[in-house]
N, C-alpha and C. Protein backbone atom coordinates (compact mmCIF):
# COMPACT_ATOMS: atom_id res chain seq x y z
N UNK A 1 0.84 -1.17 0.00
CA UNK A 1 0.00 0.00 0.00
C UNK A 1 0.89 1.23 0.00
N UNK A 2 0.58 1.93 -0.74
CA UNK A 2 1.25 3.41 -0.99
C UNK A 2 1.36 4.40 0.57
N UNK A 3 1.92 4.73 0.84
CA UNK A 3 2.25 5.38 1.97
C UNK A 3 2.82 6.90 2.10
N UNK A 4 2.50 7.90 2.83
CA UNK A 4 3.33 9.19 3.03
C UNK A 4 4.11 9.45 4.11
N UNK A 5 4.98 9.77 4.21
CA UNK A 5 5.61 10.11 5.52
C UNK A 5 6.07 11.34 5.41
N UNK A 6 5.62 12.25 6.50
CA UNK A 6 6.14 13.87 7.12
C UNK A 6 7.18 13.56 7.87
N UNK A 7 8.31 13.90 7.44
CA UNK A 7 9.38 14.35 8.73
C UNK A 7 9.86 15.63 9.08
N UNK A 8 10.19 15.95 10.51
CA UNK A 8 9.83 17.40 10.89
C UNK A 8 11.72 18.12 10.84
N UNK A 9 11.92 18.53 10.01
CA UNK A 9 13.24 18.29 9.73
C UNK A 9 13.90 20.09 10.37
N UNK A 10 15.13 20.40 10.11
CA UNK A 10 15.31 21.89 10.97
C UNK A 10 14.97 23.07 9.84
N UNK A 11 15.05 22.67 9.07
CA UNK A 11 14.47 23.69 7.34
C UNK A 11 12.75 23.48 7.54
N UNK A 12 12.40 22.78 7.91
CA UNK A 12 10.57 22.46 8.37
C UNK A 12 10.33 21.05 7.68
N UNK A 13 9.02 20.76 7.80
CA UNK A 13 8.27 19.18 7.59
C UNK A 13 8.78 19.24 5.78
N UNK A 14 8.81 17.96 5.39
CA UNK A 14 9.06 17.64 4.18
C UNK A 14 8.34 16.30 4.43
N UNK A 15 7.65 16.04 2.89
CA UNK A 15 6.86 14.71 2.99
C UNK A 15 7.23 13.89 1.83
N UNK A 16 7.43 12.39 1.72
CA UNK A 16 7.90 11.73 1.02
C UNK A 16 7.25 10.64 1.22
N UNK A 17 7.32 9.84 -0.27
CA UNK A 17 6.27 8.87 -0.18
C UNK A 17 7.28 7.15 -0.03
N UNK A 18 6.33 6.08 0.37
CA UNK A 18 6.76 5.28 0.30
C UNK A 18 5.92 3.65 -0.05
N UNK A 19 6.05 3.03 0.45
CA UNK A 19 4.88 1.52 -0.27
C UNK A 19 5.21 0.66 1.25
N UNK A 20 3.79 0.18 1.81
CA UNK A 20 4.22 -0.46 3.21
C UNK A 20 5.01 -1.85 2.98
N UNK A 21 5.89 -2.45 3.72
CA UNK A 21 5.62 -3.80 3.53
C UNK A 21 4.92 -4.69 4.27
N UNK A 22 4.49 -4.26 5.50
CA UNK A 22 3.44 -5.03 6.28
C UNK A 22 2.97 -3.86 7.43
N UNK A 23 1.80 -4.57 7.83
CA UNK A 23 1.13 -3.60 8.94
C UNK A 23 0.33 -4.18 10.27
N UNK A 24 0.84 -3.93 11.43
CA UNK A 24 0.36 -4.79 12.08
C UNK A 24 -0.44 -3.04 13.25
N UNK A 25 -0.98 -3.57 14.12
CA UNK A 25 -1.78 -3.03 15.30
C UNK A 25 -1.00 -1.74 16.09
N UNK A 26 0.56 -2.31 16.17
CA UNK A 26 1.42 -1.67 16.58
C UNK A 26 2.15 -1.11 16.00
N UNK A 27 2.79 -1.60 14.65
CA UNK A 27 3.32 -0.63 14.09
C UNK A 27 3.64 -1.23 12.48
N UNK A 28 4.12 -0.39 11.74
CA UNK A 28 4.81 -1.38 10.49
C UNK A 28 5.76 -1.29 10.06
N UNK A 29 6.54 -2.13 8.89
CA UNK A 29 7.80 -1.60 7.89
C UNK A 29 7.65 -1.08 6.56
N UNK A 30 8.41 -0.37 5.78
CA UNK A 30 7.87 0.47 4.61
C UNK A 30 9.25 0.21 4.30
N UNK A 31 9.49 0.53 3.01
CA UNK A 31 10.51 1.00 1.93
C UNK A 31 9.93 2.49 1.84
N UNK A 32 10.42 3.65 2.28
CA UNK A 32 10.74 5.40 1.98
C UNK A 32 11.59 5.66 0.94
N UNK A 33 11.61 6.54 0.61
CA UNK A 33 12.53 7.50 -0.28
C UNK A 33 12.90 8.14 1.20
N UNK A 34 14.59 8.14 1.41
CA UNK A 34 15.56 9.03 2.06
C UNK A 34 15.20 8.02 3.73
N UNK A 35 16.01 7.70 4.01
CA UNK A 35 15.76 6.97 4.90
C UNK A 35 15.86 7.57 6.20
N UNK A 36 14.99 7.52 6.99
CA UNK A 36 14.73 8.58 8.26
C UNK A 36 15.80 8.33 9.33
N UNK A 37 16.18 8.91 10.12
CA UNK A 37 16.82 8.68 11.59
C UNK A 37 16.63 7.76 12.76
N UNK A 38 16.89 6.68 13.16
CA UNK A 38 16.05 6.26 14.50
C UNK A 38 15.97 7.11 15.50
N UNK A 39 14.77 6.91 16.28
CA UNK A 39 14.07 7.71 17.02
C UNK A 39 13.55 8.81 16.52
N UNK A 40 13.63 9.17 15.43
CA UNK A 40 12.65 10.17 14.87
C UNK A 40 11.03 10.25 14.48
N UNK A 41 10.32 10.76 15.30
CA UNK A 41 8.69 10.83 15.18
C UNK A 41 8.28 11.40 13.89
N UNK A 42 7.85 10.90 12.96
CA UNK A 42 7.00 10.89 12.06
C UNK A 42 5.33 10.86 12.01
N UNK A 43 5.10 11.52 10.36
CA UNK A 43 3.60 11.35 10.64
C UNK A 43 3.27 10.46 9.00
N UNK A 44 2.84 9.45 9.25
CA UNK A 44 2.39 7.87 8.14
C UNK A 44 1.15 8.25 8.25
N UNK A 45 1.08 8.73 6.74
CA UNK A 45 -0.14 8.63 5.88
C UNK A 45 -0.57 7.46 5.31
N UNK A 46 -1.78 7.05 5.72
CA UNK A 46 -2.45 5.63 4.73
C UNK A 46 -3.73 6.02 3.99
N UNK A 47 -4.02 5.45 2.85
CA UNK A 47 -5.07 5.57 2.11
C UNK A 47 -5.52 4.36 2.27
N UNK A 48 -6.52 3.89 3.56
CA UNK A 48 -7.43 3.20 3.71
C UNK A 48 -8.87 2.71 2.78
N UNK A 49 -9.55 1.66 2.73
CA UNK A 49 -10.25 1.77 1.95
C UNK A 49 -11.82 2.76 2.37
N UNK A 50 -11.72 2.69 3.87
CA UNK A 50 -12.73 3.62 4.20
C UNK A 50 -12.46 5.06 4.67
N UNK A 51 -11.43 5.63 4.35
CA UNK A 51 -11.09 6.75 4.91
C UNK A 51 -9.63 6.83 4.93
N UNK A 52 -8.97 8.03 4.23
CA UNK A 52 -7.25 7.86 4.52
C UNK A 52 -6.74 8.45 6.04
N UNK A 53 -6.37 7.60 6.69
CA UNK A 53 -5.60 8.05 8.23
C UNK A 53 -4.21 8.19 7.82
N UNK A 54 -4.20 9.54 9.50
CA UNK A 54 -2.49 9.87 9.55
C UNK A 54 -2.29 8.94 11.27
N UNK A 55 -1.10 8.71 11.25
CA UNK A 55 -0.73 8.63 12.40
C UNK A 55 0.78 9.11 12.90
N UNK A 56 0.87 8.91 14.32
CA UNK A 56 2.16 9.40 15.22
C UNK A 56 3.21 8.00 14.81
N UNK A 57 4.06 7.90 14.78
CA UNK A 57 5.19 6.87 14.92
C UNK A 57 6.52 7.88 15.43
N UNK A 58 7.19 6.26 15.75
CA UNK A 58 8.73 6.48 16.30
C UNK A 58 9.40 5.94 15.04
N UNK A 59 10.44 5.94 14.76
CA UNK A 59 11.37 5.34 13.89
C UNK A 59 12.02 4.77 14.19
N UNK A 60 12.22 3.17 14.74
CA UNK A 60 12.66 1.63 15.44
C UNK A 60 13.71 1.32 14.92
N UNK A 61 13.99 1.13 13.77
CA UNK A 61 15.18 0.74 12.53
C UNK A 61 15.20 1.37 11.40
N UNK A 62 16.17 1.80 10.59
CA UNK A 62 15.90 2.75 9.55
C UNK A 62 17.06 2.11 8.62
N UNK A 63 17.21 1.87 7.27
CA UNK A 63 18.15 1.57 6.55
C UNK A 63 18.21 2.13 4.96
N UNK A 64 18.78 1.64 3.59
CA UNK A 64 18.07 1.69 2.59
C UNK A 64 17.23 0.91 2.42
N UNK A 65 17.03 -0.11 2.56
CA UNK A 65 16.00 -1.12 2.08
C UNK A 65 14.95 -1.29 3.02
N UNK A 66 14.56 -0.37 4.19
CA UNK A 66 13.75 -1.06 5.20
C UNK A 66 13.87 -0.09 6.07
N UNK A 67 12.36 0.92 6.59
CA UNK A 67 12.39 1.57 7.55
C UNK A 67 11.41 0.42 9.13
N UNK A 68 11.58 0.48 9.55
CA UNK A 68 10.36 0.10 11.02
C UNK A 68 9.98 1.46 11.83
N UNK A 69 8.72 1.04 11.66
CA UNK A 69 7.89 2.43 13.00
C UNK A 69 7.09 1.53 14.04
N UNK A 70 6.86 2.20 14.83
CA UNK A 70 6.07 1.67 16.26
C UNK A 70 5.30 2.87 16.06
N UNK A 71 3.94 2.82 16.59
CA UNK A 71 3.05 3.85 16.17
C UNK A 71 2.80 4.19 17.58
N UNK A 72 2.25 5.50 17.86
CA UNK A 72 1.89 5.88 19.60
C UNK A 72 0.56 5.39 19.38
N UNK A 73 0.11 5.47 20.23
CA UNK A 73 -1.05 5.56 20.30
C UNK A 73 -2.34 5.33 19.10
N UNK A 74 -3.09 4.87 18.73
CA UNK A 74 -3.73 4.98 17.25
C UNK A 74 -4.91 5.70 17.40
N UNK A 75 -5.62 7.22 16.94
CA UNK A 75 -7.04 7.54 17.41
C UNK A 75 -7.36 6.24 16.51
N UNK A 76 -9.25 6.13 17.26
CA UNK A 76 -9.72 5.19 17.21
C UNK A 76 -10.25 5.20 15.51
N UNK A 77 -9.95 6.14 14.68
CA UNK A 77 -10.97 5.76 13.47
C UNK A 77 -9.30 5.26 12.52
N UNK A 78 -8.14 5.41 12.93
CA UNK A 78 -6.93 4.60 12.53
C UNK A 78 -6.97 3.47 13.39
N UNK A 79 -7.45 2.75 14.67
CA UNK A 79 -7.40 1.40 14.25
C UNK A 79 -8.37 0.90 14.00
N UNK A 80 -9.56 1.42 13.61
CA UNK A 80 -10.29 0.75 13.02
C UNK A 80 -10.00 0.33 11.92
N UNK A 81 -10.40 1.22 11.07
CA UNK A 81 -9.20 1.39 9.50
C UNK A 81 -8.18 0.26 9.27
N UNK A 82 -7.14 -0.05 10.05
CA UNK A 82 -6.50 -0.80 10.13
C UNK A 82 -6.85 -2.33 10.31
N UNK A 83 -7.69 -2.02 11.25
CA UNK A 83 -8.42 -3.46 11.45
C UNK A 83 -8.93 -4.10 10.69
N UNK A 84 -10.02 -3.18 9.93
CA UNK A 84 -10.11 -3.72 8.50
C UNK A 84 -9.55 -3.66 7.54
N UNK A 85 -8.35 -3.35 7.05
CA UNK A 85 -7.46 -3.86 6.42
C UNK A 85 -7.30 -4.81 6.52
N UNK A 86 -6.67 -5.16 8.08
CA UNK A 86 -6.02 -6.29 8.10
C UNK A 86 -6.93 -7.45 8.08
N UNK A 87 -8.16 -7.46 8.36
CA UNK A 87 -8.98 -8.63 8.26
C UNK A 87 -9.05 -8.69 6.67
N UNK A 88 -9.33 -7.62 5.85
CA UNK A 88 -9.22 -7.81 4.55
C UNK A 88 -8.21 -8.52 3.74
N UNK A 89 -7.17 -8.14 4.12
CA UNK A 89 -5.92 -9.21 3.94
C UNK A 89 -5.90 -10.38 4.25
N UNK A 90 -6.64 -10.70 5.04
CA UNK A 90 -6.69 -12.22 6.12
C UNK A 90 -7.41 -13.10 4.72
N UNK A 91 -8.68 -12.11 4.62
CA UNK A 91 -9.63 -12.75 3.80
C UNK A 91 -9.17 -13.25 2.16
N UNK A 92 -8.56 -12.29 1.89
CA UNK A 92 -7.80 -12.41 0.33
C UNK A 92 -6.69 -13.45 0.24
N UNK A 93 -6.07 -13.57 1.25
CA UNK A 93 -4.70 -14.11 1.47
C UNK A 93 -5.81 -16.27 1.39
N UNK A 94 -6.72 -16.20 2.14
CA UNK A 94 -7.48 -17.45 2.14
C UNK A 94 -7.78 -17.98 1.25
N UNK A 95 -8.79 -16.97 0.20
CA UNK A 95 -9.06 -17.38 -0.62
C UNK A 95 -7.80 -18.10 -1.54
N UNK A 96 -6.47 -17.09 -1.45
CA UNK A 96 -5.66 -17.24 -2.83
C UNK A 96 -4.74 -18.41 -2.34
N UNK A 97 -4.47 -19.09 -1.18
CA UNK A 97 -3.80 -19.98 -0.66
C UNK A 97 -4.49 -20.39 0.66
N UNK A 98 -5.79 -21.31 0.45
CA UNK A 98 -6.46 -22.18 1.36
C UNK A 98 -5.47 -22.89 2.50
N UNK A 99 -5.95 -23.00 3.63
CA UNK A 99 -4.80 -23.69 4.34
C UNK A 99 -5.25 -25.20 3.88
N UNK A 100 -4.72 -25.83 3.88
CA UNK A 100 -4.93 -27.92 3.35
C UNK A 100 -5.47 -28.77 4.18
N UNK A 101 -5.46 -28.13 5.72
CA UNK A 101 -6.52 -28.54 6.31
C UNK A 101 -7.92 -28.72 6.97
N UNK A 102 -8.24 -27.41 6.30
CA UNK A 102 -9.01 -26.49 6.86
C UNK A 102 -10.24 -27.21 6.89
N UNK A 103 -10.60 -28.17 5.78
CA UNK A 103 -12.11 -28.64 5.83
C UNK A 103 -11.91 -29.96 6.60
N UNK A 104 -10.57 -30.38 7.16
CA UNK A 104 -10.86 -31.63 8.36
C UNK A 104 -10.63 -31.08 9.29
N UNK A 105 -10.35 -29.80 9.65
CA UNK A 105 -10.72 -28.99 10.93
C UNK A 105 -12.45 -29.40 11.17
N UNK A 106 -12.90 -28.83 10.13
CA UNK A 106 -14.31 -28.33 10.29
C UNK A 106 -15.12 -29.66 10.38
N UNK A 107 -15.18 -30.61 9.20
CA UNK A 107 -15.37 -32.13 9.77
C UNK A 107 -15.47 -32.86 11.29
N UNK A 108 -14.03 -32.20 11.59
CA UNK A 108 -13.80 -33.54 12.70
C UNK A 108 -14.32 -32.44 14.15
N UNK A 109 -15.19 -31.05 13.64
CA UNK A 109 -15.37 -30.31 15.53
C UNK A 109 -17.07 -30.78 15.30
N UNK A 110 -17.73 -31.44 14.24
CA UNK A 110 -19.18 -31.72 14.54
C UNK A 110 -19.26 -32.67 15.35
C-alpha cells in the first residue's frame, strides 16, 4: 500500500512517499525515499479503503531497504481502518492460498 511520511526536519516538515511492507496493530515496515533517523517521530499517511488516516510513529530501525515504525497511540478511526485492512488481507490471502486442512478442521469439531 502506498504510503506518506512527514518528517519534521530543521528547514521544516518535508513529505515523502513510500509503499508499506506489512502492517500490524502496533506498528509497520515500509521501503521510503531518504531513509529517516532512528528515534525520529513521524507522521504515516495511509489511504485506507474507508477513509485515509495519519498517524504518530517512532522510527525503530531505519536503513536503505527497510524503515520500522512503532506507532503511539492509534485515534480510534486509525485502528479501526487498520483493522479492516487487516482482516481484509486475512480474507484475500485465504481465498488465494487455502490452508490444506481447513475442511478436516471443520469435519472432525461436529
Amino acid at each position: 500500500m502506498p504510503i506518506t511520511l512527514q518528517r519534521f526536519l530543521r528547514y521544516g516538515p518535508a513529505v515523502t512517499r513510500g509503499l508499506s511492507l506489512d502492517v500490524s496493530m502496533r506498528g509497520m515496515s515500509a521501503l521510503v525515499c531518504g531513509a529517516p533517523r532512528v528515534g525520529e517521530t513521524v507522521v504515516i499517511g495511509l489511504s485506507l479503503p474507508d477513509a485515509p488516516v495519519e498517524m504518530l510513529a517512532k522510527v525503530r530501525h531505519s536503513s536503505d531497504a527497510r524503515t520500522g515504525f512503532e506507532f503511539y497511540p492509534l485515534p480510534p478511526l486509525a485502528q479501526h481502518g487498520i483493522q479492516r485492512w487487516i482482516q481484509g488481507l486475512r480474507e484475500h490471502e485465504e481465498k488465494l492460498f487455502p490452508f490444506p486442512y481447513a475442511g478436516v478442521a471443520e469435519v472432525g469439531s461436529g
